[in-house]
PDB file of N, CA and C in Angstrom:
ATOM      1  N   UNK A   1     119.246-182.294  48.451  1.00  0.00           N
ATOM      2  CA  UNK A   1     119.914-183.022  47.398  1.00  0.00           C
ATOM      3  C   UNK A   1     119.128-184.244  46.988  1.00  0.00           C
ATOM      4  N   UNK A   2     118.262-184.810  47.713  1.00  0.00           N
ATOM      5  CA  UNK A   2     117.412-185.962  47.649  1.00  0.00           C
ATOM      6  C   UNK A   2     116.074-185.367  46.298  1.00  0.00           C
ATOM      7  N   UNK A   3     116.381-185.724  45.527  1.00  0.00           N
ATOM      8  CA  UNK A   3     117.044-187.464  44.694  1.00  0.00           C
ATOM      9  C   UNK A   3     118.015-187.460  43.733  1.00  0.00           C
ATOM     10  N   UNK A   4     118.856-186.622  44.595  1.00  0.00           N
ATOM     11  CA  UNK A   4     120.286-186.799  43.565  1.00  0.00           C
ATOM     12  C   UNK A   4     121.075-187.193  44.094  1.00  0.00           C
ATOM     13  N   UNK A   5     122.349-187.865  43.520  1.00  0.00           N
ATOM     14  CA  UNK A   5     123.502-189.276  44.007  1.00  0.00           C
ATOM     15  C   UNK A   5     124.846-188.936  43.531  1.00  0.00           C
ATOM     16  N   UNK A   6     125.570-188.557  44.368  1.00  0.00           N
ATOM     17  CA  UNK A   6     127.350-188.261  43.810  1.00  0.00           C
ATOM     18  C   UNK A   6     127.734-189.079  44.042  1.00  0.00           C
ATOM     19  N   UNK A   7     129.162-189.302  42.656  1.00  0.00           N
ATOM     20  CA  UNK A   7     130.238-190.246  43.329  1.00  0.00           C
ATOM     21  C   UNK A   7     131.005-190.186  42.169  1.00  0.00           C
ATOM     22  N   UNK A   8     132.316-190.767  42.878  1.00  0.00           N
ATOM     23  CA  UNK A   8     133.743-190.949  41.601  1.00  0.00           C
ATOM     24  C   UNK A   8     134.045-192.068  41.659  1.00  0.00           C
ATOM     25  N   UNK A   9     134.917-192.149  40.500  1.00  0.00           N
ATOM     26  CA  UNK A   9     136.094-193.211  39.963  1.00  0.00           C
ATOM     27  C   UNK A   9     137.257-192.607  40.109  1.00  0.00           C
ATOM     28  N   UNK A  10     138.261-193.469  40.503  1.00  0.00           N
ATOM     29  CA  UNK A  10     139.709-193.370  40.250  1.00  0.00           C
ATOM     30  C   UNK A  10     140.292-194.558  39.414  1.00  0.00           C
ATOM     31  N   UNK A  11     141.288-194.065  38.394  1.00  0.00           N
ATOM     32  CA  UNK A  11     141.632-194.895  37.351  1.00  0.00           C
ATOM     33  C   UNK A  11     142.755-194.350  37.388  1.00  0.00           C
ATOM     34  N   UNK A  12     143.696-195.266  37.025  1.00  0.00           N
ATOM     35  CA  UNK A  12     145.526-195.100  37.514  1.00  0.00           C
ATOM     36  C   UNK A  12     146.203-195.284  35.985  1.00  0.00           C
ATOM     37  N   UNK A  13     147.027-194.171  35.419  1.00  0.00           N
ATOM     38  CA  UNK A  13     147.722-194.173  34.550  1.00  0.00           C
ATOM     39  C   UNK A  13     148.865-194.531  34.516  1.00  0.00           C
ATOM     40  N   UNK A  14     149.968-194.389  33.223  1.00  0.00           N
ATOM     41  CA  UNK A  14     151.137-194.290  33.324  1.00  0.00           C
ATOM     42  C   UNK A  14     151.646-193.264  34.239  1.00  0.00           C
ATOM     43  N   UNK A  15     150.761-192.149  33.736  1.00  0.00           N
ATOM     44  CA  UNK A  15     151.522-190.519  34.031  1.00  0.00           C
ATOM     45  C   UNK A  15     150.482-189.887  35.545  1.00  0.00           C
ATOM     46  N   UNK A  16     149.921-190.478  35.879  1.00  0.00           N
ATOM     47  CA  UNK A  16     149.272-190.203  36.914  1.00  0.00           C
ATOM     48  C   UNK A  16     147.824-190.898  37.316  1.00  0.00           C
ATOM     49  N   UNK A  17     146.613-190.294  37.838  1.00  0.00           N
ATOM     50  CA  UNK A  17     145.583-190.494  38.031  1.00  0.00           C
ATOM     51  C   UNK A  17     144.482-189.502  37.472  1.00  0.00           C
ATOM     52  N   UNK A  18     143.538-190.473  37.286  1.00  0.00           N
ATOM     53  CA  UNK A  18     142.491-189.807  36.694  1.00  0.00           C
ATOM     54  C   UNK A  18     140.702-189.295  37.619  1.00  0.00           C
ATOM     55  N   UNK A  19     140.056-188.284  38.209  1.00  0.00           N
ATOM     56  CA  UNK A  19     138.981-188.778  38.624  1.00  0.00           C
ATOM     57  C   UNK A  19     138.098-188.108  37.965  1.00  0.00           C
ATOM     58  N   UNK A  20     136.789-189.295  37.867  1.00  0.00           N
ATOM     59  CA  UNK A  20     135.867-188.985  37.375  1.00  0.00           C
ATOM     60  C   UNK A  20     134.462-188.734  38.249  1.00  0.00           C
ATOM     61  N   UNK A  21     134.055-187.672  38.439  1.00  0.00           N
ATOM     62  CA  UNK A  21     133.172-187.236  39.231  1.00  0.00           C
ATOM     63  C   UNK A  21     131.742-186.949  38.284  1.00  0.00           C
ATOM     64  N   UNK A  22     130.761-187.366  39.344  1.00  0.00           N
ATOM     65  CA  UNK A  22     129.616-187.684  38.698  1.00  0.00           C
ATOM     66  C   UNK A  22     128.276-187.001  39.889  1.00  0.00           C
ATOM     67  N   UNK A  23     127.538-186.231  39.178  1.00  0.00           N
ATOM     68  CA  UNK A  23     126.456-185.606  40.487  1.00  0.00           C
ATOM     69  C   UNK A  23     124.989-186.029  39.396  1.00  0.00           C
ATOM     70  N   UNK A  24     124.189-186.766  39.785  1.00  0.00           N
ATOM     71  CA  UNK A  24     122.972-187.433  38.652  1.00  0.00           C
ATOM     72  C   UNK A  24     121.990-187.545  39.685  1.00  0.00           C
ATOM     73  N   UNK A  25     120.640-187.167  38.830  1.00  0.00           N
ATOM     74  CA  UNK A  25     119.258-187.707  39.145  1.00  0.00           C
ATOM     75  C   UNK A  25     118.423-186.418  39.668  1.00  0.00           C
ATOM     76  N   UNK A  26     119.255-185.146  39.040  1.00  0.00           N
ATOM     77  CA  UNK A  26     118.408-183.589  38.969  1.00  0.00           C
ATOM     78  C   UNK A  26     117.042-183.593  38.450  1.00  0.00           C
ATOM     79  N   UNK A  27     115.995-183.394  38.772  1.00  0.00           N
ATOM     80  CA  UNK A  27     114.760-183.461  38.027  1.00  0.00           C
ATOM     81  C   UNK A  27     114.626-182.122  37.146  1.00  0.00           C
ATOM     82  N   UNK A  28     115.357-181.130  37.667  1.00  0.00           N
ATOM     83  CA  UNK A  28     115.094-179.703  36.622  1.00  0.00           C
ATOM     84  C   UNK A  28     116.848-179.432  36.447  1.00  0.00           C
ATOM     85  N   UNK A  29     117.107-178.152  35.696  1.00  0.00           N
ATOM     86  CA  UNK A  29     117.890-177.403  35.440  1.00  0.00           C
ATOM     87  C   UNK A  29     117.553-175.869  36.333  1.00  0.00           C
ATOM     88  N   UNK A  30     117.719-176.473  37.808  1.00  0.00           N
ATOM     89  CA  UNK A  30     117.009-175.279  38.462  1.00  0.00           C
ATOM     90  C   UNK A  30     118.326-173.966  39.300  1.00  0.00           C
ATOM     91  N   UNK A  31     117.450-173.548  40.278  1.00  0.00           N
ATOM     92  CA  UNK A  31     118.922-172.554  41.008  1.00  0.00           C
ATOM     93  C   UNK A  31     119.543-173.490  42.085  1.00  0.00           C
ATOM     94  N   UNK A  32     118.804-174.257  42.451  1.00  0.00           N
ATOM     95  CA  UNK A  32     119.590-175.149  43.645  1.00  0.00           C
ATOM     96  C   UNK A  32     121.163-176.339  42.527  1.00  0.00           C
ATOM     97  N   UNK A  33     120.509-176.862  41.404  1.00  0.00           N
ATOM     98  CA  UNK A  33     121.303-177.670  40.285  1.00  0.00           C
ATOM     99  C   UNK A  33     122.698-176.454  39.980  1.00  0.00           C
ATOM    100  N   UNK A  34     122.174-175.462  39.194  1.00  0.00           N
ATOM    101  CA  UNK A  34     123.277-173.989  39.159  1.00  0.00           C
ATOM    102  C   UNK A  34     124.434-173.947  40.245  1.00  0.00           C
ATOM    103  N   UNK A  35     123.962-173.728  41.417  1.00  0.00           N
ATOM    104  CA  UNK A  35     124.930-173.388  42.537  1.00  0.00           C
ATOM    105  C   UNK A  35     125.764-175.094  42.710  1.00  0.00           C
ATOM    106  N   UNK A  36     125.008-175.760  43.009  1.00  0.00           N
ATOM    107  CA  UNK A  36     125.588-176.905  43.304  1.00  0.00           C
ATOM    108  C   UNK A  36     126.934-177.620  41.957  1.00  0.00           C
ATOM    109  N   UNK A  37     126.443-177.430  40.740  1.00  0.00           N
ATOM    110  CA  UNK A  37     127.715-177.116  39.935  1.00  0.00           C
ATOM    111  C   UNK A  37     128.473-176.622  40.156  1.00  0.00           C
ATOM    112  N   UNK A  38     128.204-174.684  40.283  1.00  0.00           N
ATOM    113  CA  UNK A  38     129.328-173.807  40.930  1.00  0.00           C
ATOM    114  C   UNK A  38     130.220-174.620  41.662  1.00  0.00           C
ATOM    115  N   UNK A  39     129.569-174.643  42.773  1.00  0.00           N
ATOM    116  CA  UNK A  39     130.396-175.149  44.168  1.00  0.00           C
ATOM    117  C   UNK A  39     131.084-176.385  43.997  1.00  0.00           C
ATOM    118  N   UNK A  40     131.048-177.675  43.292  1.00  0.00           N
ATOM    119  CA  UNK A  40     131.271-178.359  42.716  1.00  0.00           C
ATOM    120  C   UNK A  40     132.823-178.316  41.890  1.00  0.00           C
ATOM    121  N   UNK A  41     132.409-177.437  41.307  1.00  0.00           N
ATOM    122  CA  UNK A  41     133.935-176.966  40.075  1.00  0.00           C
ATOM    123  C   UNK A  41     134.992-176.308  41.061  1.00  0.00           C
ATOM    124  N   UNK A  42     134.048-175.562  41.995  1.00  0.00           N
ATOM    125  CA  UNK A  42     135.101-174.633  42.545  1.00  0.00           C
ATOM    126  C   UNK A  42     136.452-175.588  43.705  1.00  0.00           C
ATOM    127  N   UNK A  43     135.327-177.081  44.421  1.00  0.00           N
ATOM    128  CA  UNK A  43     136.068-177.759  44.914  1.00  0.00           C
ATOM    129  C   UNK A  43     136.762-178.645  44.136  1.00  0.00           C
ATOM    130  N   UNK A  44     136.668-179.144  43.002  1.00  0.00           N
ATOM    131  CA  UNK A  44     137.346-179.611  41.945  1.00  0.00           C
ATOM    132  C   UNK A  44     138.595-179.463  41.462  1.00  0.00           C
ATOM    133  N   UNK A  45     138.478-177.880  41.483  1.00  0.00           N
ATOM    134  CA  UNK A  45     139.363-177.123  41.174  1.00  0.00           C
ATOM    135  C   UNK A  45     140.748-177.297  42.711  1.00  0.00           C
ATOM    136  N   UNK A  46     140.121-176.775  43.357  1.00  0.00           N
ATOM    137  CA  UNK A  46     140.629-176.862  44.229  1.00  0.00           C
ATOM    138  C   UNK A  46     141.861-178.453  44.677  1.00  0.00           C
ATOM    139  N   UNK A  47     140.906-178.981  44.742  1.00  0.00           N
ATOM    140  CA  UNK A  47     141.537-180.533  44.765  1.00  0.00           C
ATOM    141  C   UNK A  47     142.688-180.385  43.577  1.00  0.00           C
ATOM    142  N   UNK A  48     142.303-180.684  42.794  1.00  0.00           N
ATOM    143  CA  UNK A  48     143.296-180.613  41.061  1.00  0.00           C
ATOM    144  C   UNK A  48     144.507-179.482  41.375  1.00  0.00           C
ATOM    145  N   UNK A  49     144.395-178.201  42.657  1.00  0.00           N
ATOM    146  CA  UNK A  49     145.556-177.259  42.442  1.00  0.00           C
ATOM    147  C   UNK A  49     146.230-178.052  44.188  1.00  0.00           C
ATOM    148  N   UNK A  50     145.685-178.860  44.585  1.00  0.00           N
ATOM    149  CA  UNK A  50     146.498-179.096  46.184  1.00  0.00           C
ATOM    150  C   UNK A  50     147.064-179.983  45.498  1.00  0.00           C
ATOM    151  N   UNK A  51     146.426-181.347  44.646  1.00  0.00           N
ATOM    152  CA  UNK A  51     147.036-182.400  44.256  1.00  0.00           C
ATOM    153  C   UNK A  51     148.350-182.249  43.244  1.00  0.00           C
ATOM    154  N   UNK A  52     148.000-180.770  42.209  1.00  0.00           N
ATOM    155  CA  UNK A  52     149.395-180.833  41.253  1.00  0.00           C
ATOM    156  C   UNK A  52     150.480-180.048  41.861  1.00  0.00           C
ATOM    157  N   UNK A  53     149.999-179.125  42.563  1.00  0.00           N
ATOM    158  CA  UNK A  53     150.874-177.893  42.653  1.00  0.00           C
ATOM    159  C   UNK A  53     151.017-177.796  44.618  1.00  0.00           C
ATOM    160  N   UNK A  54     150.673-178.497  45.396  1.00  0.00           N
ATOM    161  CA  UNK A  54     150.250-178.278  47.021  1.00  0.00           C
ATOM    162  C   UNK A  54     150.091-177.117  47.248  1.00  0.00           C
ATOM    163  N   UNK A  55     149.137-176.047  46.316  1.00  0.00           N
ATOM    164  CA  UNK A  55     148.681-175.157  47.065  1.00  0.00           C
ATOM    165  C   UNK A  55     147.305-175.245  47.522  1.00  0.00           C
ATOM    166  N   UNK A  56     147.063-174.871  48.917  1.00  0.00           N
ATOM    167  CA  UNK A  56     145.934-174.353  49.216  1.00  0.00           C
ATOM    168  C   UNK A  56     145.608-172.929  49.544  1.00  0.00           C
ATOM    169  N   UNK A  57     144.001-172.912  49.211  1.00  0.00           N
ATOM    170  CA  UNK A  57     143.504-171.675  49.004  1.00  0.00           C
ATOM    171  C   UNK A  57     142.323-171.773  50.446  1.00  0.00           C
ATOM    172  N   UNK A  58     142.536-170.794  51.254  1.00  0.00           N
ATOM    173  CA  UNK A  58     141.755-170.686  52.801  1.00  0.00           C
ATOM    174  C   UNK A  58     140.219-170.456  51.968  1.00  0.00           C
ATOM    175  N   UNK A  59     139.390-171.329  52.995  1.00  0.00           N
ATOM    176  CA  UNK A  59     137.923-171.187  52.291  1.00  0.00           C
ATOM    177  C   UNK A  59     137.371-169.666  52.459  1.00  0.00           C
ATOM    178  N   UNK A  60     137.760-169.154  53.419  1.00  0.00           N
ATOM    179  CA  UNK A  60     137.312-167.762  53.251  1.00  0.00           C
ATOM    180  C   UNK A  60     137.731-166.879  51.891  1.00  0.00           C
ATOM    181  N   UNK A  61     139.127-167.511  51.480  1.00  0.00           N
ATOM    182  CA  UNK A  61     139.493-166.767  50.190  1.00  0.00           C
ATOM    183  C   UNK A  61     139.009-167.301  48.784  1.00  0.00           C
ATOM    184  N   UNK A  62     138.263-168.267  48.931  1.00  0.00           N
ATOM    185  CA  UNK A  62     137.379-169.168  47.586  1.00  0.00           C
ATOM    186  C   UNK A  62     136.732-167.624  47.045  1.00  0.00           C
ATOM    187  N   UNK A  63     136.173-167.857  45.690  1.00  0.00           N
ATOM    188  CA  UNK A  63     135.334-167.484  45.234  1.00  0.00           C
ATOM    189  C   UNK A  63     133.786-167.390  45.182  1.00  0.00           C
TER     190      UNK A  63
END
């Protein structure tokens, strides 16, 4: 991952919370950048369905 840098914001609404997630400092658009998106969205996702709905999904059953 070196020389790339993750991190979020949390910002507090009326109606809830907001996060803003950030992965920067890719030198290409390569296959390691690709997957690491994937995987990325897929925990995203994830988070966003425990936090609205409390379901979880067993990592063996991810996509």
């Amino acid at each position: 991952w070196n020389p790339t840098s993750f991190g979020f914001e949390l910002q507090e609404y009326d109606k809830g919370v907001s996060l803003r997630f950030r992965h920067t400092g890719w030198p290409q658009c390569n296959a390691h950048f690709r997957r690491s998106s994937f995987c990325w969205a897929l925990l995203l996702q994830g988070l966003k369905d425990y936090v609205e709905k409390g379901k979880v999904i067993p990592f063996e059953e991810r996509a």
